[in-house]
N, C-alpha and C. Protein backbone atom coordinates (compact mmCIF):
# COMPACT_ATOMS: atom_id res chain seq x y z
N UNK A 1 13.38 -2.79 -16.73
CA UNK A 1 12.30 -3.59 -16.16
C UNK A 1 11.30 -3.98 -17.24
N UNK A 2 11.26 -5.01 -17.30
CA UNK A 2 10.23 -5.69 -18.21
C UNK A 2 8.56 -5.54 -17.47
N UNK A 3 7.49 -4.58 -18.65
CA UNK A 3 6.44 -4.53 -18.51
C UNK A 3 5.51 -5.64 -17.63
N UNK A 4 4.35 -5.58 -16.57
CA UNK A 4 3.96 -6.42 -16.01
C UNK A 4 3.38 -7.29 -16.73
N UNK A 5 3.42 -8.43 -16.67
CA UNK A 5 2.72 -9.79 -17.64
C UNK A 5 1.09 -9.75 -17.34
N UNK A 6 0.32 -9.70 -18.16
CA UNK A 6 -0.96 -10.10 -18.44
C UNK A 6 -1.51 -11.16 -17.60
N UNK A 7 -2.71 -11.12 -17.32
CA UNK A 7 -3.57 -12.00 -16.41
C UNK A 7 -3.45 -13.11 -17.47
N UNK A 8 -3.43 -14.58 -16.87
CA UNK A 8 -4.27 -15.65 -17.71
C UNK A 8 -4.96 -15.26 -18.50
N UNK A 9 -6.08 -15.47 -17.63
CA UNK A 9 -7.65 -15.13 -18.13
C UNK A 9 -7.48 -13.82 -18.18
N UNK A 10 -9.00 -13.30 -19.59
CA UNK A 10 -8.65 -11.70 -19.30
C UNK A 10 -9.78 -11.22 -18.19
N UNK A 11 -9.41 -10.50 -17.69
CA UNK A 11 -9.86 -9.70 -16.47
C UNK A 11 -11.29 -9.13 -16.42
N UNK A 12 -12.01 -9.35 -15.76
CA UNK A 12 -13.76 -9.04 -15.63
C UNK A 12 -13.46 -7.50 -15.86
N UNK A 13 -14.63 -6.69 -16.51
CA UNK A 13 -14.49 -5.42 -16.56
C UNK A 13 -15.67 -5.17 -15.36
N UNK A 14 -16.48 -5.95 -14.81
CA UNK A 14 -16.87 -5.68 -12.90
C UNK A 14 -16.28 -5.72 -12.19
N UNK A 15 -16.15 -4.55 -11.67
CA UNK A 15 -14.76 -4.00 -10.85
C UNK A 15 -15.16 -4.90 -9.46
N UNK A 16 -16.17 -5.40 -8.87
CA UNK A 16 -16.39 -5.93 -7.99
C UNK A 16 -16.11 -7.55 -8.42
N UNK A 17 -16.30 -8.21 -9.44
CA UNK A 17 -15.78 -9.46 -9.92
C UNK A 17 -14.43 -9.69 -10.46
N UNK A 18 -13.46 -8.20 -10.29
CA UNK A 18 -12.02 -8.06 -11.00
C UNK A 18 -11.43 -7.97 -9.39
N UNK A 19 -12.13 -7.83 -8.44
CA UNK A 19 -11.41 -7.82 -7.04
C UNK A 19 -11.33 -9.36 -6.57
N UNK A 20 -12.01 -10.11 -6.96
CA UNK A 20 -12.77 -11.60 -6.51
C UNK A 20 -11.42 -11.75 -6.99
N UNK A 21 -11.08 -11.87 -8.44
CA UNK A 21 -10.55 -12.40 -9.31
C UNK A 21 -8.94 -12.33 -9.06
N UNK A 22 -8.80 -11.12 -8.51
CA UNK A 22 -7.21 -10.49 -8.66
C UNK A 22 -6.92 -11.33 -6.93
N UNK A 23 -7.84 -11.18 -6.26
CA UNK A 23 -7.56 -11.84 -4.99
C UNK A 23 -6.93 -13.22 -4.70
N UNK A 24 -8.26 -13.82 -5.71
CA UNK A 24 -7.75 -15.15 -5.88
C UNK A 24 -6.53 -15.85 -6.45
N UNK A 25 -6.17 -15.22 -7.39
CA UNK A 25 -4.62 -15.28 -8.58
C UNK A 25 -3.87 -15.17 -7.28
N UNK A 26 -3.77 -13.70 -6.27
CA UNK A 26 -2.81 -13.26 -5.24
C UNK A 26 -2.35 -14.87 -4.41
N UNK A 27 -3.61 -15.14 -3.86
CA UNK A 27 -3.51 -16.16 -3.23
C UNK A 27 -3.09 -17.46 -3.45
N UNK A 28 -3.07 -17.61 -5.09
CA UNK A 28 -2.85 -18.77 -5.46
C UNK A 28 -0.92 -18.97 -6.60
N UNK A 29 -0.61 -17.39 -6.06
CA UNK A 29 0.57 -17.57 -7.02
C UNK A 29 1.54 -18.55 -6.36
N UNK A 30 2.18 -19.20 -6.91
CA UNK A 30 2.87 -20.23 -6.28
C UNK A 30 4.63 -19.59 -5.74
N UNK A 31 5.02 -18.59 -6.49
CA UNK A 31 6.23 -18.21 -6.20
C UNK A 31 6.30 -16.42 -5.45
N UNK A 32 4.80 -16.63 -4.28
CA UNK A 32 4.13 -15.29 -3.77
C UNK A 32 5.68 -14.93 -2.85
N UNK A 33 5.91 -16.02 -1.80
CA UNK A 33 7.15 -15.51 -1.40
C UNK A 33 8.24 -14.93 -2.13
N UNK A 34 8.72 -15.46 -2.81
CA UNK A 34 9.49 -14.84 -4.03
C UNK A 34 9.19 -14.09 -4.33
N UNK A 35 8.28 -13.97 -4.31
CA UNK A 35 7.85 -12.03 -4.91
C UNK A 35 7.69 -11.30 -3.91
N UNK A 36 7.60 -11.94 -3.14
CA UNK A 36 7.49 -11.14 -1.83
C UNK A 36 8.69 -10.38 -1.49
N UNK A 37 9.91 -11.65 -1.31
CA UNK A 37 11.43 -10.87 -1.17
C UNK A 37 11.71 -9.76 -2.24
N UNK A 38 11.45 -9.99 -3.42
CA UNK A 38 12.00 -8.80 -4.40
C UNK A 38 11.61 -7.91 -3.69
N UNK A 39 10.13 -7.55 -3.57
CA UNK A 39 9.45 -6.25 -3.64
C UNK A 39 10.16 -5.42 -2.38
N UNK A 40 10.48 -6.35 -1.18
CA UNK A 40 11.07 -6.39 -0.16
C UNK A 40 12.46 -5.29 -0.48
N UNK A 41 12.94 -5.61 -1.65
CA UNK A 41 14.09 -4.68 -2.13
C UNK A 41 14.00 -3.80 -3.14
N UNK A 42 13.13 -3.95 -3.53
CA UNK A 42 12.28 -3.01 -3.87
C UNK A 42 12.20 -1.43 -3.40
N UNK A 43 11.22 -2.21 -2.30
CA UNK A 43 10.80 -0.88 -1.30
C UNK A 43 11.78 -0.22 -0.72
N UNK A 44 12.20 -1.41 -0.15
CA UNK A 44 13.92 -0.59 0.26
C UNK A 44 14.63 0.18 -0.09
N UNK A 45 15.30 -0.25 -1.66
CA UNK A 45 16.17 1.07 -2.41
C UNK A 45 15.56 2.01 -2.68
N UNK A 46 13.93 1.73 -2.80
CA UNK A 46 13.11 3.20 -3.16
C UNK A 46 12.98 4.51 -2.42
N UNK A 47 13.21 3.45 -0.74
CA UNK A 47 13.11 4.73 0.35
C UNK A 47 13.98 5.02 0.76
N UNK A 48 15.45 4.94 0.08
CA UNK A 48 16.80 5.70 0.22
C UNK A 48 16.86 6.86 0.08
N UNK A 49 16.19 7.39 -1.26
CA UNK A 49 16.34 8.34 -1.85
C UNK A 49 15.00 9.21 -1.32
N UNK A 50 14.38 8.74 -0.71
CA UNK A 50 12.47 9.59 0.16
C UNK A 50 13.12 10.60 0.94
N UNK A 51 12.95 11.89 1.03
CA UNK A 51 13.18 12.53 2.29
C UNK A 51 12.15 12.72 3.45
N UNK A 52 11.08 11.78 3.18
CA UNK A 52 9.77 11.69 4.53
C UNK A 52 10.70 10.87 5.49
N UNK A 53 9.96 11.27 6.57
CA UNK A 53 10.40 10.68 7.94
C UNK A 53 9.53 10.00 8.73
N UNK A 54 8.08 9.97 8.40
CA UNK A 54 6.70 9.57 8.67
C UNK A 54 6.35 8.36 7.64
N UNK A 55 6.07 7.72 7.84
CA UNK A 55 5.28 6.64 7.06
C UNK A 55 4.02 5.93 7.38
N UNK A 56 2.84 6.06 6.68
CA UNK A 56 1.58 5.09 7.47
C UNK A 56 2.20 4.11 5.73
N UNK A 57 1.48 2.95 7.10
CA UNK A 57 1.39 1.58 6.36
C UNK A 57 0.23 0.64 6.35
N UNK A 58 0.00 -0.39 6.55
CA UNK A 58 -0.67 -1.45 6.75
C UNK A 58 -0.34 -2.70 7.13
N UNK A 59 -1.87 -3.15 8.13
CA UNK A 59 -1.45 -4.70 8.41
C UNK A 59 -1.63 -5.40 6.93
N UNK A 60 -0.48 -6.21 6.42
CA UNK A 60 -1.21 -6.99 5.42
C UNK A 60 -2.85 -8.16 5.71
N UNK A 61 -3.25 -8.35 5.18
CA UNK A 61 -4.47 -9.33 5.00
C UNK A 61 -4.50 -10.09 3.23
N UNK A 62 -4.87 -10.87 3.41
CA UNK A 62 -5.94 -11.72 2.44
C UNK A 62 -4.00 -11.86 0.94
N UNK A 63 -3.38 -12.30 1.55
CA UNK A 63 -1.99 -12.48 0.59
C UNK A 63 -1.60 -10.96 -0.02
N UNK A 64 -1.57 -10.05 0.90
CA UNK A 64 -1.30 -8.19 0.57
C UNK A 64 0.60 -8.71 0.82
N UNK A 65 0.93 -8.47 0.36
CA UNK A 65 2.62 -8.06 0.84
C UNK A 65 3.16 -7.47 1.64
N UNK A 66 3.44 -7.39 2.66
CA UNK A 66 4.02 -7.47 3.74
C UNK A 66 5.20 -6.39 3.71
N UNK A 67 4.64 -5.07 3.66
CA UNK A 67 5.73 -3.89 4.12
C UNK A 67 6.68 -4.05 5.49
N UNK A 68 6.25 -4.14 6.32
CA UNK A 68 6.56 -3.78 7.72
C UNK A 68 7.86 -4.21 8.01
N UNK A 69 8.31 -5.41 7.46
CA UNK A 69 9.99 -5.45 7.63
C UNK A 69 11.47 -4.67 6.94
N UNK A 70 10.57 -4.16 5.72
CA UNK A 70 11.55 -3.39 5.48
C UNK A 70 10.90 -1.93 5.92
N UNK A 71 10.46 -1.50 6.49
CA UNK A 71 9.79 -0.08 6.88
C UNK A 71 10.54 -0.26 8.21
N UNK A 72 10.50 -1.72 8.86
CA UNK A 72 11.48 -1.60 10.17
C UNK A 72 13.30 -1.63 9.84
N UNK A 73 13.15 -2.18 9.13
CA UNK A 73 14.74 -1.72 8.78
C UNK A 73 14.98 -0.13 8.12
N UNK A 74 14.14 0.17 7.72
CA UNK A 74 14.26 1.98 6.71
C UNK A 74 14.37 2.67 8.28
N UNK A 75 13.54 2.35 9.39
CA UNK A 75 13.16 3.18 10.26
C UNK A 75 14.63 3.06 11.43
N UNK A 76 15.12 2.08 11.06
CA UNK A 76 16.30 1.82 11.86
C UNK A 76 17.93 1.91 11.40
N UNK A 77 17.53 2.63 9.98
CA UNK A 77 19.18 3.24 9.11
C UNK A 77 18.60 4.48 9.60
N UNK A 78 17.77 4.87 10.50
CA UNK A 78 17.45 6.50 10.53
C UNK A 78 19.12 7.13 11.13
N UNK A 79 19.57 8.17 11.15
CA UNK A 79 21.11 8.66 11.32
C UNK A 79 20.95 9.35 12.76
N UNK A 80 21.56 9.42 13.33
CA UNK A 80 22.12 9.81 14.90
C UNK A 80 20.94 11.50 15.28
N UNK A 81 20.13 11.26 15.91
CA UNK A 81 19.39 12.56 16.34
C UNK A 81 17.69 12.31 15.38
N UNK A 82 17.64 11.50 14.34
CA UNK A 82 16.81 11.77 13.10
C UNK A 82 15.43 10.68 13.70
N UNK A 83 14.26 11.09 13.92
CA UNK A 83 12.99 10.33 14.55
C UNK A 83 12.94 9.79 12.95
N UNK A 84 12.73 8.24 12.96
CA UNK A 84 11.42 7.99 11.82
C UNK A 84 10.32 7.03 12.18
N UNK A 85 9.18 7.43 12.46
CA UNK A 85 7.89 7.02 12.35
C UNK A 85 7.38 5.80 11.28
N UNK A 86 6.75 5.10 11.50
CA UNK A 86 6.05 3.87 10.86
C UNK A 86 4.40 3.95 12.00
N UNK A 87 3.43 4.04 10.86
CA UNK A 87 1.74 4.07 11.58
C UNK A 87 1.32 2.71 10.78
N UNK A 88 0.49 2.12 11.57
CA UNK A 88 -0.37 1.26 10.99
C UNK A 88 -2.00 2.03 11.47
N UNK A 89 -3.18 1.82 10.12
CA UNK A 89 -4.30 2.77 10.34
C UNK A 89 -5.38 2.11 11.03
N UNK A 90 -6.37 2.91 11.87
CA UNK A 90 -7.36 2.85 12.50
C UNK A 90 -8.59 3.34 11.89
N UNK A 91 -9.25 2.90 11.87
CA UNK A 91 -10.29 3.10 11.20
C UNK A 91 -11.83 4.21 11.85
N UNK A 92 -12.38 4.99 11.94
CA UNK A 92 -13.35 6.11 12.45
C UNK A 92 -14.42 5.23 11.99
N UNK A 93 -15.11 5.29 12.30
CA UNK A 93 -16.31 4.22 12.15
C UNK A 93 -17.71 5.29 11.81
N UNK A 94 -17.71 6.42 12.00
CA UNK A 94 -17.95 7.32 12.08
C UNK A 94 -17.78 8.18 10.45
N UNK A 95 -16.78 8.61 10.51
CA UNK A 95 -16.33 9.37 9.46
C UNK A 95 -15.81 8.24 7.89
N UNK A 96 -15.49 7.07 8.60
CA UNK A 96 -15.02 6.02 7.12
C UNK A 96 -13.39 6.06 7.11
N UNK A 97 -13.26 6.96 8.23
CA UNK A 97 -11.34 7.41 7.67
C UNK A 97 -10.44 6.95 8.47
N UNK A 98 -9.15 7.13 7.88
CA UNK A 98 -8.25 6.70 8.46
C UNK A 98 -7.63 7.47 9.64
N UNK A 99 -6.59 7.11 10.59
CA UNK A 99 -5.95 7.61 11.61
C UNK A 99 -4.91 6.90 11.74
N UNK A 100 -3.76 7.46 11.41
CA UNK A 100 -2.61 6.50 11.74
C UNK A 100 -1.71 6.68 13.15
N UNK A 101 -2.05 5.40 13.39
CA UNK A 101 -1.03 5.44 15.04
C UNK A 101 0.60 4.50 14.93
N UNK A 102 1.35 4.84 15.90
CA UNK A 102 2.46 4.80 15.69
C UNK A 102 3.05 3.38 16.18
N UNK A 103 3.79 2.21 15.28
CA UNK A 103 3.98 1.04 15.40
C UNK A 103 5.35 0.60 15.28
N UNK A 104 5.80 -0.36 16.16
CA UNK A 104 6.96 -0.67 16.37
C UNK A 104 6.87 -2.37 16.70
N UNK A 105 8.09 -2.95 16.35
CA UNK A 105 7.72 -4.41 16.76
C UNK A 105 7.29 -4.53 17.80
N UNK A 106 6.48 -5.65 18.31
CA UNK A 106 6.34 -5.43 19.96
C UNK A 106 5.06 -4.57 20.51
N UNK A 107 4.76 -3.69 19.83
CA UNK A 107 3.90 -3.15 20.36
C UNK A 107 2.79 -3.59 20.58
N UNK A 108 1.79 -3.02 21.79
CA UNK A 108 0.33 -3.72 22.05
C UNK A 108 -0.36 -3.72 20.68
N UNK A 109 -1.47 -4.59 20.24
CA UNK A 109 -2.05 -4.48 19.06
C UNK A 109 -3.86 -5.14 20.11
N UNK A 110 -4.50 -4.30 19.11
CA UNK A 110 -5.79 -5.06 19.50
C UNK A 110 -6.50 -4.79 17.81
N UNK A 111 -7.89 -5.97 17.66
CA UNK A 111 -7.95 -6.15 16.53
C UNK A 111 -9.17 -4.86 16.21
N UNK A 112 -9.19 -3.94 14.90
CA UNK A 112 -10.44 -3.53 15.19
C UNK A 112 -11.71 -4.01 14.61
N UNK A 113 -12.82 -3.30 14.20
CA UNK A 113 -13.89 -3.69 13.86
C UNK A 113 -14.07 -4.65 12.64
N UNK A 114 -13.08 -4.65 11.90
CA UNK A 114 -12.83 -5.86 10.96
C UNK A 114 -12.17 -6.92 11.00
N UNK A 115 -11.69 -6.83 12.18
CA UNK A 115 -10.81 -8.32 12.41
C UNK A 115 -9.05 -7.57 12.33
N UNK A 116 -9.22 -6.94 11.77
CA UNK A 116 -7.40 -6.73 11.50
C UNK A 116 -6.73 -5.82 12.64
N UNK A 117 -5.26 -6.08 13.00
CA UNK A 117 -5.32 -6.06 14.02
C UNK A 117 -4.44 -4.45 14.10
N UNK A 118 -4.65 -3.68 15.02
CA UNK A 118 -4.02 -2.08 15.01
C UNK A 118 -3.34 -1.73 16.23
N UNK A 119 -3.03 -0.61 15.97
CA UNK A 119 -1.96 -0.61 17.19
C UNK A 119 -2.88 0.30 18.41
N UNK A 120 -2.37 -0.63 20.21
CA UNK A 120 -3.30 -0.05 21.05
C UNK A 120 -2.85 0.93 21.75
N UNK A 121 -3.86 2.03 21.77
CA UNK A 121 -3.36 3.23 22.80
C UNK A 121 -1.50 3.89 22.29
N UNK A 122 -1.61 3.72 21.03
CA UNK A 122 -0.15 4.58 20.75
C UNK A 122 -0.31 5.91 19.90
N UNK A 123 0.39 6.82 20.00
CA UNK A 123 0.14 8.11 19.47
C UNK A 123 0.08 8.28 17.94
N UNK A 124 -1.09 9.16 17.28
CA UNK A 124 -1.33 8.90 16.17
C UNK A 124 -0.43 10.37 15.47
N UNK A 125 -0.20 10.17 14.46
CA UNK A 125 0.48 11.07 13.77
C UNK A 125 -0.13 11.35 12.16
N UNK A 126 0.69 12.19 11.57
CA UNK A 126 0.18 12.52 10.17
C UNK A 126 1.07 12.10 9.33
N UNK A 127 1.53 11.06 8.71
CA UNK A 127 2.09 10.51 7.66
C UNK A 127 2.89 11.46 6.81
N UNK A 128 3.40 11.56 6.35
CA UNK A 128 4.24 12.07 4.84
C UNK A 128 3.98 11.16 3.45
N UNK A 129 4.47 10.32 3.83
CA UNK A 129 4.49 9.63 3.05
C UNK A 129 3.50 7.66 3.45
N UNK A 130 2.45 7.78 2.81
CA UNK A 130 1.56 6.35 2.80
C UNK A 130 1.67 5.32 1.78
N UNK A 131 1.92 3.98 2.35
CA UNK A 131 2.00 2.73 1.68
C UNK A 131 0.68 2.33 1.37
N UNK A 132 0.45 1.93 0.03
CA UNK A 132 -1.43 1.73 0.21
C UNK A 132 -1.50 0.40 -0.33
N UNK A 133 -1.88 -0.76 -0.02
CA UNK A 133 -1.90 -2.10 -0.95
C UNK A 133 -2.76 -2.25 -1.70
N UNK A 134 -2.22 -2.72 -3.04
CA UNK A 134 -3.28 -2.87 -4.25
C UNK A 134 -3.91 -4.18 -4.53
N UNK A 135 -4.97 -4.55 -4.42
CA UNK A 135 -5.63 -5.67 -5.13
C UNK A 135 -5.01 -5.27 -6.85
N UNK A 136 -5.35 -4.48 -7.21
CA UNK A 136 -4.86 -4.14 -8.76
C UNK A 136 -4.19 -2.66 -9.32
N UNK A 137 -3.61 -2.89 -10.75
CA UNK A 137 -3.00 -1.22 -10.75
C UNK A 137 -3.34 -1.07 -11.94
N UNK A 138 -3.23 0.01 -12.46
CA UNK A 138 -3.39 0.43 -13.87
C UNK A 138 -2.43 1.56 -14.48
N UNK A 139 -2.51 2.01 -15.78
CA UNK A 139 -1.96 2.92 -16.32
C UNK A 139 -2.49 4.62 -15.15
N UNK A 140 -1.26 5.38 -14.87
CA UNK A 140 -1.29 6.43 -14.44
C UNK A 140 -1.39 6.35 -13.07
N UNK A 141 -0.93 5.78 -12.66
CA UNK A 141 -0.96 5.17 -10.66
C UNK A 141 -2.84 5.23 -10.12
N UNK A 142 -3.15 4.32 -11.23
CA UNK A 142 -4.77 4.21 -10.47
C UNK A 142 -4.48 2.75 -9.87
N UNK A 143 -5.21 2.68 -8.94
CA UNK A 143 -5.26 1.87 -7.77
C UNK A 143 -6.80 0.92 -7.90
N UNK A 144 -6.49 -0.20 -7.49
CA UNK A 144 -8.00 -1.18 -7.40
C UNK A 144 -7.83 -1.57 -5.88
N UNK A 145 -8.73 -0.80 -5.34
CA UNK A 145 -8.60 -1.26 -4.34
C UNK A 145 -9.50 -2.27 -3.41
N UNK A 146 -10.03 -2.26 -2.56
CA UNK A 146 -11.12 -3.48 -2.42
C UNK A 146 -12.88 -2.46 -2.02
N UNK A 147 -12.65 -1.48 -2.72
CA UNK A 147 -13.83 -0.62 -2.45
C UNK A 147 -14.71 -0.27 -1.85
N UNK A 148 -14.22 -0.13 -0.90
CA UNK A 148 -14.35 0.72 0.89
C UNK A 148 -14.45 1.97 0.38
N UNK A 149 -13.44 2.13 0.20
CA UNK A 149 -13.17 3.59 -0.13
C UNK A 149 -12.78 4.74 0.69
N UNK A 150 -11.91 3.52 1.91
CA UNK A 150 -11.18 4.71 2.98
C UNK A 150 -9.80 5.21 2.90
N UNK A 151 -9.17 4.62 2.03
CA UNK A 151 -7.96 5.36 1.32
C UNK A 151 -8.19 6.69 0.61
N UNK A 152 -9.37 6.67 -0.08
CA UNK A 152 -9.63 7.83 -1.06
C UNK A 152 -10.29 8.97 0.09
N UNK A 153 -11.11 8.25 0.58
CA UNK A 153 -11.67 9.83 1.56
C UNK A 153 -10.69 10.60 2.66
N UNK A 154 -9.66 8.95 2.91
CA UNK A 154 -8.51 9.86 4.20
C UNK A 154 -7.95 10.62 3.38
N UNK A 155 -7.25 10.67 2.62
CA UNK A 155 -6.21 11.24 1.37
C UNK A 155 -7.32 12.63 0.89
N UNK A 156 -8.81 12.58 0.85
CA UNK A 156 -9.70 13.85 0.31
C UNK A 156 -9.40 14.74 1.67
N UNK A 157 -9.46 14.07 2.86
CA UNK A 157 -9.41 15.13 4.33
C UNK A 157 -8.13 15.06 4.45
N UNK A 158 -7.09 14.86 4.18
CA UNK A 158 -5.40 14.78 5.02
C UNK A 158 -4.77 16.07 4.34
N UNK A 159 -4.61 17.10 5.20
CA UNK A 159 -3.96 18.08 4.12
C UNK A 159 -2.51 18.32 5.38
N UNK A 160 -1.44 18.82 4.96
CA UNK A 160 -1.10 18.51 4.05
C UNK A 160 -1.23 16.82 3.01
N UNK A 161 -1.59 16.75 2.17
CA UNK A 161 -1.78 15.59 1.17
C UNK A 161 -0.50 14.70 1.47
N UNK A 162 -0.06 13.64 2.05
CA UNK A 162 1.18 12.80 1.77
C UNK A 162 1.00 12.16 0.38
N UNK A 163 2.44 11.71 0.07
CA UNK A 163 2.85 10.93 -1.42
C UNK A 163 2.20 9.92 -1.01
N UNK A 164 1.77 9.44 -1.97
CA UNK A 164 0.75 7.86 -1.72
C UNK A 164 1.62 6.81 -3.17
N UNK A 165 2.26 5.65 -2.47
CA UNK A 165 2.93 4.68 -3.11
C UNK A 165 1.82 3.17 -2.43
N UNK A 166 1.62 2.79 -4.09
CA UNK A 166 1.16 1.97 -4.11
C UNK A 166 2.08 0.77 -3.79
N UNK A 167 1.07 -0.85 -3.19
CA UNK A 167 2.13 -1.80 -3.47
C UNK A 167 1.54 -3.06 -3.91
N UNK A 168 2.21 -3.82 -4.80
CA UNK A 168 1.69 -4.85 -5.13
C UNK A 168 2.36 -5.63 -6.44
N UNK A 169 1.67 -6.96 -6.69
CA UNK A 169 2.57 -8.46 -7.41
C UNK A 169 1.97 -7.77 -8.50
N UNK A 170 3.01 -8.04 -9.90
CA UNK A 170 2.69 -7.52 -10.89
C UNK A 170 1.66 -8.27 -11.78
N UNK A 171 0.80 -9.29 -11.13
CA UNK A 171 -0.55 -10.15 -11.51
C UNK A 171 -1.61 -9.48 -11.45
N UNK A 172 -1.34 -7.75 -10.91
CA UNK A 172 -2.32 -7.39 -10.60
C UNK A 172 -2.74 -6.27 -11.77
N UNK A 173 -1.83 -6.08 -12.43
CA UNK A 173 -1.82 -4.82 -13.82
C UNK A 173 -2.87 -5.23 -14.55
N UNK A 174 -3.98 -4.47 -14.92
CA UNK A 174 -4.98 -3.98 -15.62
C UNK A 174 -4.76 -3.04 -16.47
N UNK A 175 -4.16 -3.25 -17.79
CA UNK A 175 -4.16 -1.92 -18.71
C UNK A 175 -5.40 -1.18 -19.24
N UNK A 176 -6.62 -1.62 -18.85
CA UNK A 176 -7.66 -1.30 -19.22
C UNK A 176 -7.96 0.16 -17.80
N UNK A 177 -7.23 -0.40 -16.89
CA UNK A 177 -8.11 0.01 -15.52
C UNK A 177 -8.54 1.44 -15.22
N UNK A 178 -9.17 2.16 -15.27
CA UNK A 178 -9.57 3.76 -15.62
C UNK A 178 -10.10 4.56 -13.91
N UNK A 179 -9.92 5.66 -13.50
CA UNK A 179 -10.29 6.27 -12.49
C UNK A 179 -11.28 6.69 -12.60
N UNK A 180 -12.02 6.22 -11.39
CA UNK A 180 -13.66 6.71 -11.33
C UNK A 180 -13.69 8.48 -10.42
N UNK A 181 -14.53 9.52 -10.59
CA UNK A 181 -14.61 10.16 -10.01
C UNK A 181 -13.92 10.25 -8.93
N UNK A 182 -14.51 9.48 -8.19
CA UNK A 182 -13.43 9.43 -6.55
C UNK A 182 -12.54 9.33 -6.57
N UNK A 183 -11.68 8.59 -7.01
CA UNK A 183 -10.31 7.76 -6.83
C UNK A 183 -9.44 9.19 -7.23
N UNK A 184 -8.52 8.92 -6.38
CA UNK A 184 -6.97 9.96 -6.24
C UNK A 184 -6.31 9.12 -7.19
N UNK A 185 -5.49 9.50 -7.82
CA UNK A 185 -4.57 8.41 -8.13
C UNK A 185 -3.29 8.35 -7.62
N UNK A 186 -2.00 7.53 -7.44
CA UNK A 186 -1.23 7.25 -6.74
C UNK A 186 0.01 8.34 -7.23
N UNK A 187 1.11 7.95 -6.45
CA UNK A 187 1.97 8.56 -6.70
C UNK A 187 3.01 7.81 -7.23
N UNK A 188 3.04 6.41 -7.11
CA UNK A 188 3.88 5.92 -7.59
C UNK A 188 3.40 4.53 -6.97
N UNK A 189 3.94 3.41 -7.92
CA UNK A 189 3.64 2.09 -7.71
C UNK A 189 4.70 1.30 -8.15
N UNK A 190 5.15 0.45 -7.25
CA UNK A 190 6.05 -0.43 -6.76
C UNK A 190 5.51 -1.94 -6.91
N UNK A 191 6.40 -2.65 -7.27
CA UNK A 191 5.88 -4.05 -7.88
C UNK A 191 7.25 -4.85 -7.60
N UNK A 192 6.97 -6.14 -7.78
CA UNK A 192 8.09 -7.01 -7.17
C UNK A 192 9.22 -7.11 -8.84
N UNK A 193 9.09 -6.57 -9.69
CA UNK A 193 9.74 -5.99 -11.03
C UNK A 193 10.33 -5.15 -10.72
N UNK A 194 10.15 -4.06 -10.03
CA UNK A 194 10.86 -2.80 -9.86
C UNK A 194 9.45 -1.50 -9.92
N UNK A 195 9.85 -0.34 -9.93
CA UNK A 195 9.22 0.67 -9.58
C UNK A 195 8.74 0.59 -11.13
N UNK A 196 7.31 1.25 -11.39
CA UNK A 196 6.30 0.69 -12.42
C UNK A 196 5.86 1.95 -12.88
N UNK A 197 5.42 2.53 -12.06
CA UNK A 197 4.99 4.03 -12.57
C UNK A 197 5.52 4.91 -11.59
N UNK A 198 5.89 6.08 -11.61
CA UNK A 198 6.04 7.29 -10.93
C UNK A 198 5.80 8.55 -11.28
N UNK A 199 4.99 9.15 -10.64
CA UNK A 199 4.33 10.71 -11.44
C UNK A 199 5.76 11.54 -11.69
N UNK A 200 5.13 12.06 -12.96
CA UNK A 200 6.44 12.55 -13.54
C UNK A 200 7.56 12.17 -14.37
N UNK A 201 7.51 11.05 -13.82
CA UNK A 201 8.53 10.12 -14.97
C UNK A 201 7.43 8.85 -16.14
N UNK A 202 6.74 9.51 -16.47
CA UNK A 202 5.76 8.39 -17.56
C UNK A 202 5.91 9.43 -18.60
């Protein structure tokens, strides 16, 4: 796999003007579908080899990549007797954190307090393994995310801890990009190139 290609322009070191920035590129890549399908197979061959059976994910928003079709196909090679779970998260309004409830095509959805839309009245579970979407990535599975900061606090309260796999277009690599206090860093990050970093294997 050939290293992720460099921004155009080089990249704001204001992490709040490097989110503007990485957003906009997202939105404006011209061959986003195309990258879309790779990553699509991507994710796929990656979660052959996963022995989780749980997965939280996300609604995509704002040109995020679009897990959910191959998470519905992973969830449907499951083998004769074997449950696998797919959550999309809810948000505590309260606490800042996440809650993942359990999603299937079809299911009721209502939107929550941000517009995006979650799943209604279905049973929430505890993940194994979480899909997290990246506005940006960096050296050592650090994550840019859009700085909320409810990925990092669910992941500070979720014990057992699930593997956290990042996802995202490789427009988004920041070799500069460094972890602030808070930030967890990932477990592995997935790109429409192929798998990019994985703890343990760097």
């Amino acid at each position: 796999m050939t290293l992720p290609f460099k921004l155009n322009l080089e990249p704001s070191r204001d992490k709040a003007q490097l989110r503007k920035q990485l957003q906009a590129e997202r939105m404006a890549l011209l061959d986003r579908h195309q990258r879309a399908a790779h990553l699509q197979e991507v994710l796929m061959v990656w979660l052959i080899s996963r022995p989780e059976k749980t997965i939280g994910a996300y609604w995509p928003i704002k040109g995020e990549f679009d897990a959910l079709p191959a998470l519905y196909r992973w969830s449907e090679a499951a083998e004769a007797g074997e449950e696998r779970r797919i959550g999309l998260p809810v948000i505590n309004r309260e606490t800042k954190q996440l809650t993942f409830h359990v999603w299937y095509p079809g299911c009721p959805m209502e939107e929550d307090a941000y517009g995006i839309p979650k799943p209604k009245d279905t049973e929430a579970f505890h993940p194994e393994l979480l899909l997290v979407p990246c506005v940006g990535y960096g050296p050592g599975g650090v994550r840019l995310g859009y700085g909320g900061g409810f990925y990092d606090r669910t992941l500070a309260a979720l014990q057992p801890r699930p593997v956290t796999a990042g996802v995202g277009y490789t427009h988004g690599y920041v070799p500069w990009l460094q972890a602030e206090p808070h930030d967890i860093p990932l477990d592995a990050i997935l790109t429409d190139e192929g798998v990019y970093w994985q703890r343990g294997e760097d």
